[in-house]
N, C-alpha and C. Protein backbone atom coordinates (compact mmCIF):
# COMPACT_ATOMS: atom_id res chain seq x y z
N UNK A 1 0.83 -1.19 0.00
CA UNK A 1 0.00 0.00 0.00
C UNK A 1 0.87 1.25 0.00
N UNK A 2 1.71 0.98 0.44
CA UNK A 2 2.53 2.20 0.92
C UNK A 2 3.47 2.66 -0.74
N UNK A 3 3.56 1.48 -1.16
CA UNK A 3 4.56 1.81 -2.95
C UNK A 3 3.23 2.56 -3.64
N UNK A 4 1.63 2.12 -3.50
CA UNK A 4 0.77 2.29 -4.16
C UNK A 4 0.88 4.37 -4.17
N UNK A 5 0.57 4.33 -2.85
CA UNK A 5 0.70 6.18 -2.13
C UNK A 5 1.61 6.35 -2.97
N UNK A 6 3.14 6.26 -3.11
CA UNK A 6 3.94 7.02 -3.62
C UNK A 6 4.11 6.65 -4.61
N UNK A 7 3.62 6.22 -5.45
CA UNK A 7 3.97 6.15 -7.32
C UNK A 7 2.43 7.25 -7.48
N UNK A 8 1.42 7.13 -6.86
CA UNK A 8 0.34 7.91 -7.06
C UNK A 8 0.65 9.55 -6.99
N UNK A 9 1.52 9.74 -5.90
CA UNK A 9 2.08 11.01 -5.62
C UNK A 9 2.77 11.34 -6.77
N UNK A 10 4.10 10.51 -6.93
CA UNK A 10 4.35 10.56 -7.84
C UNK A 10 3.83 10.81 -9.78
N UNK A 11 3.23 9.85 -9.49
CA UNK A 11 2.64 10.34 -11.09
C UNK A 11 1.37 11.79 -10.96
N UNK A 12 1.40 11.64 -9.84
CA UNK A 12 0.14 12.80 -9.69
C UNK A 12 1.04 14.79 -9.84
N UNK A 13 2.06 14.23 -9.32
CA UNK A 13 3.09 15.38 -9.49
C UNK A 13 3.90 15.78 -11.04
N UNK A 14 4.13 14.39 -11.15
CA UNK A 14 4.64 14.58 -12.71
C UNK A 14 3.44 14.83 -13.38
N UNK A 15 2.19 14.97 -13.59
CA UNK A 15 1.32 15.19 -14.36
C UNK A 15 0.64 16.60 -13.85
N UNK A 16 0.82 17.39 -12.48
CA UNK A 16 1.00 18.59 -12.33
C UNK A 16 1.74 19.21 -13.12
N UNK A 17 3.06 18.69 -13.02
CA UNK A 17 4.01 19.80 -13.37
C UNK A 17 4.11 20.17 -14.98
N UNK A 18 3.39 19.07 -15.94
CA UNK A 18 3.33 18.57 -16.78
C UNK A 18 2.45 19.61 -17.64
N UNK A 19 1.14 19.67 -16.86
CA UNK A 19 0.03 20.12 -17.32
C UNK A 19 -0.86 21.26 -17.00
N UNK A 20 0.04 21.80 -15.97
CA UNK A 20 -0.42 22.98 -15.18
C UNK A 20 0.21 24.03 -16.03
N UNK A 21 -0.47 25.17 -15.95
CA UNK A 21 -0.08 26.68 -16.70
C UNK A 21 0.66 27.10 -16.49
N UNK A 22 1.72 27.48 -16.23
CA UNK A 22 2.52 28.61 -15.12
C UNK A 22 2.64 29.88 -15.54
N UNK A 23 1.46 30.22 -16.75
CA UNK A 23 1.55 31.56 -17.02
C UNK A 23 -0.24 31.86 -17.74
N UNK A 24 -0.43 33.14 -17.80
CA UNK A 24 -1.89 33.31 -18.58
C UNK A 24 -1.40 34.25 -19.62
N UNK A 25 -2.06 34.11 -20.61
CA UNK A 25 -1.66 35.19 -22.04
C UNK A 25 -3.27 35.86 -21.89
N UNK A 26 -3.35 36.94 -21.88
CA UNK A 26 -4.48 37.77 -22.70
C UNK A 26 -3.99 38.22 -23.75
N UNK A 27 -5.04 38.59 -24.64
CA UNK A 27 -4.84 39.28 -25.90
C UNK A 27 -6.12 40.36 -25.95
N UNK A 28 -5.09 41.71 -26.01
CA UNK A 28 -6.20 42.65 -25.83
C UNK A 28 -6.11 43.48 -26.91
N UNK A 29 -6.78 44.02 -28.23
CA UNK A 29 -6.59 44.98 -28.77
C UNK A 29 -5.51 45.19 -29.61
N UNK A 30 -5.09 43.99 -29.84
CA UNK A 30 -3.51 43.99 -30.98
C UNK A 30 -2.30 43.47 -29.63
N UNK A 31 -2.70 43.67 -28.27
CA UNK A 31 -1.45 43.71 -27.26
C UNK A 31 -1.99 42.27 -26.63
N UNK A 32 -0.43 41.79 -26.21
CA UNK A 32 -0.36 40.06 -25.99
C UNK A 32 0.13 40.74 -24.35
N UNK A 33 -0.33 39.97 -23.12
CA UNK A 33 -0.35 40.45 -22.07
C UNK A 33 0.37 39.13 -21.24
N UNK A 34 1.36 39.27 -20.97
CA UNK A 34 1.83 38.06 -20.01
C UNK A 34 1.64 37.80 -18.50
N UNK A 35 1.10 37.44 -17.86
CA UNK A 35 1.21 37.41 -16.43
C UNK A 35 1.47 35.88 -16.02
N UNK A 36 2.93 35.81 -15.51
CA UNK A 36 3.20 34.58 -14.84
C UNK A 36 2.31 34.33 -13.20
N UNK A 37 2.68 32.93 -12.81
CA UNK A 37 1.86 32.16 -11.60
C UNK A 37 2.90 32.66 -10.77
N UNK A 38 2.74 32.72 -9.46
CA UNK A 38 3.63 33.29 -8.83
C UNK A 38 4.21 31.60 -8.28
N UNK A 39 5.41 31.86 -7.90
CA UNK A 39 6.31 30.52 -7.94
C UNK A 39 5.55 29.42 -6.76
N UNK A 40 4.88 29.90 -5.26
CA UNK A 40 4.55 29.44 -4.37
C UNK A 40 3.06 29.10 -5.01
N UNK A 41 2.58 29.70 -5.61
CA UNK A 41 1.32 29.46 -5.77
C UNK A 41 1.68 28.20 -6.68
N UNK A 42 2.37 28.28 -7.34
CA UNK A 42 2.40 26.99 -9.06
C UNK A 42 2.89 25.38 -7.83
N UNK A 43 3.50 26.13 -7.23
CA UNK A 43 3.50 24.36 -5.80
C UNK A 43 3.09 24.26 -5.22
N UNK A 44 1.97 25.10 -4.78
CA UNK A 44 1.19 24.43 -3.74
C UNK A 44 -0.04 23.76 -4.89
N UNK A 45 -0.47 24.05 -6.01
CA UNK A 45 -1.30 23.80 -6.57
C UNK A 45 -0.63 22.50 -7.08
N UNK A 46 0.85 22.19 -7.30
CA UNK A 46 1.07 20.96 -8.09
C UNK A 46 0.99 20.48 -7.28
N UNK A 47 1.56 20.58 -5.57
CA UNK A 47 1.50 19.25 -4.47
C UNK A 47 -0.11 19.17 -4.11
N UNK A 48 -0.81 20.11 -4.05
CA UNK A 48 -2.22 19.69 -4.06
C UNK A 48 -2.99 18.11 -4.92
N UNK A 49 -1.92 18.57 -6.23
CA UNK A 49 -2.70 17.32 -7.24
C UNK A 49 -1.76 16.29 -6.84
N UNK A 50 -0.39 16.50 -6.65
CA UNK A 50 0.34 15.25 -6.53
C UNK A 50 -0.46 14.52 -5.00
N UNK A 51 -1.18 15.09 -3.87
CA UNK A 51 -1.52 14.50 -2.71
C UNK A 51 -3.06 13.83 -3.55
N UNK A 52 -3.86 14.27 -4.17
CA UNK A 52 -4.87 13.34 -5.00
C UNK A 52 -4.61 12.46 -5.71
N UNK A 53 -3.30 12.44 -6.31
CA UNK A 53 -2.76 10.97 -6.80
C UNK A 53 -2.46 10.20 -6.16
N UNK A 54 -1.83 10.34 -4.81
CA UNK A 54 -1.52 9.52 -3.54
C UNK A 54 -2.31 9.13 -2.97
N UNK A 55 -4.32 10.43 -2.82
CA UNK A 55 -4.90 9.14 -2.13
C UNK A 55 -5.67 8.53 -3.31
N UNK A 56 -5.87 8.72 -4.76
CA UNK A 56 -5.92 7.79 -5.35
C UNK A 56 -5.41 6.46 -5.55
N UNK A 57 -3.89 6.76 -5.41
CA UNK A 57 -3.18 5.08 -5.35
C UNK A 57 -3.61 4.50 -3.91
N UNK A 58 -3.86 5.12 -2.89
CA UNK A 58 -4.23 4.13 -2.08
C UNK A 58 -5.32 3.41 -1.54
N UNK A 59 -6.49 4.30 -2.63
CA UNK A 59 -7.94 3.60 -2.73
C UNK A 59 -7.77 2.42 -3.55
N UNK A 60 -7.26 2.63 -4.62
CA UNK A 60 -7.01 1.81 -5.60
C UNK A 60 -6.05 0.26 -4.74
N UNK A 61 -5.08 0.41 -4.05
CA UNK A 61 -4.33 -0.85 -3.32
C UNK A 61 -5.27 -0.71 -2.72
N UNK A 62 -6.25 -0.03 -1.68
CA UNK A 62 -7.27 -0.65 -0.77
C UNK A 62 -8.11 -1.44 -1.62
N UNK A 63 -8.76 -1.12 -2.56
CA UNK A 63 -9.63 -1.71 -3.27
C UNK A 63 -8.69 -3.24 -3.79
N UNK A 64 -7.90 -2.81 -4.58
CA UNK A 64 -7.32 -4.16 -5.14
C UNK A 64 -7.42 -5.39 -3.73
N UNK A 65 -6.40 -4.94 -2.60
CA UNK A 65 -6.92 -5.75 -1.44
C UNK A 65 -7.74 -6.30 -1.15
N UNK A 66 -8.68 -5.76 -0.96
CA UNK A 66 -10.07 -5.79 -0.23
C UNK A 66 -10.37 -7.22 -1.09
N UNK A 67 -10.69 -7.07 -2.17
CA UNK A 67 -11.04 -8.18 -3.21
C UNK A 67 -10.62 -9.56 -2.91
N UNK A 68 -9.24 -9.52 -2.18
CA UNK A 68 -9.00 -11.23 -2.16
C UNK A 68 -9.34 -11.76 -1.12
């Protein structure tokens, strides 16, 4: 159970870091507008998802368990 948690974390982090924005573009009027994520904010939002992959992997080993 415990490998299950951390490959979940794991892939839950690599697919944060992966797929998360770390910036917004507007386009206003001919002008392209950049505003980056501020650095604390872009990790707490990736360890947020990487801790939903962790308790995903460990529903998932609970569940697999449970079964036999």
């Amino acid at each position: 159970m415990k490998t299950a948690i951390l490959f979940g974390f794991i892939l839950g982090l690599a697919g944060a870091i992966l797929f998360l924005p770390y910036k917004e573009v507007q386009h206003t009027n001919g002008v392209t507008y950049t505003d980056y994520v501020y650095p604390m904010d872009y990790v707490i939002r990736s360890l947020r998802i990487g801790v939903g992959g962790g308790v995903a992997g460990a529903l998932y080993s609970w569940i697999k368990n449970w079964k036999k």
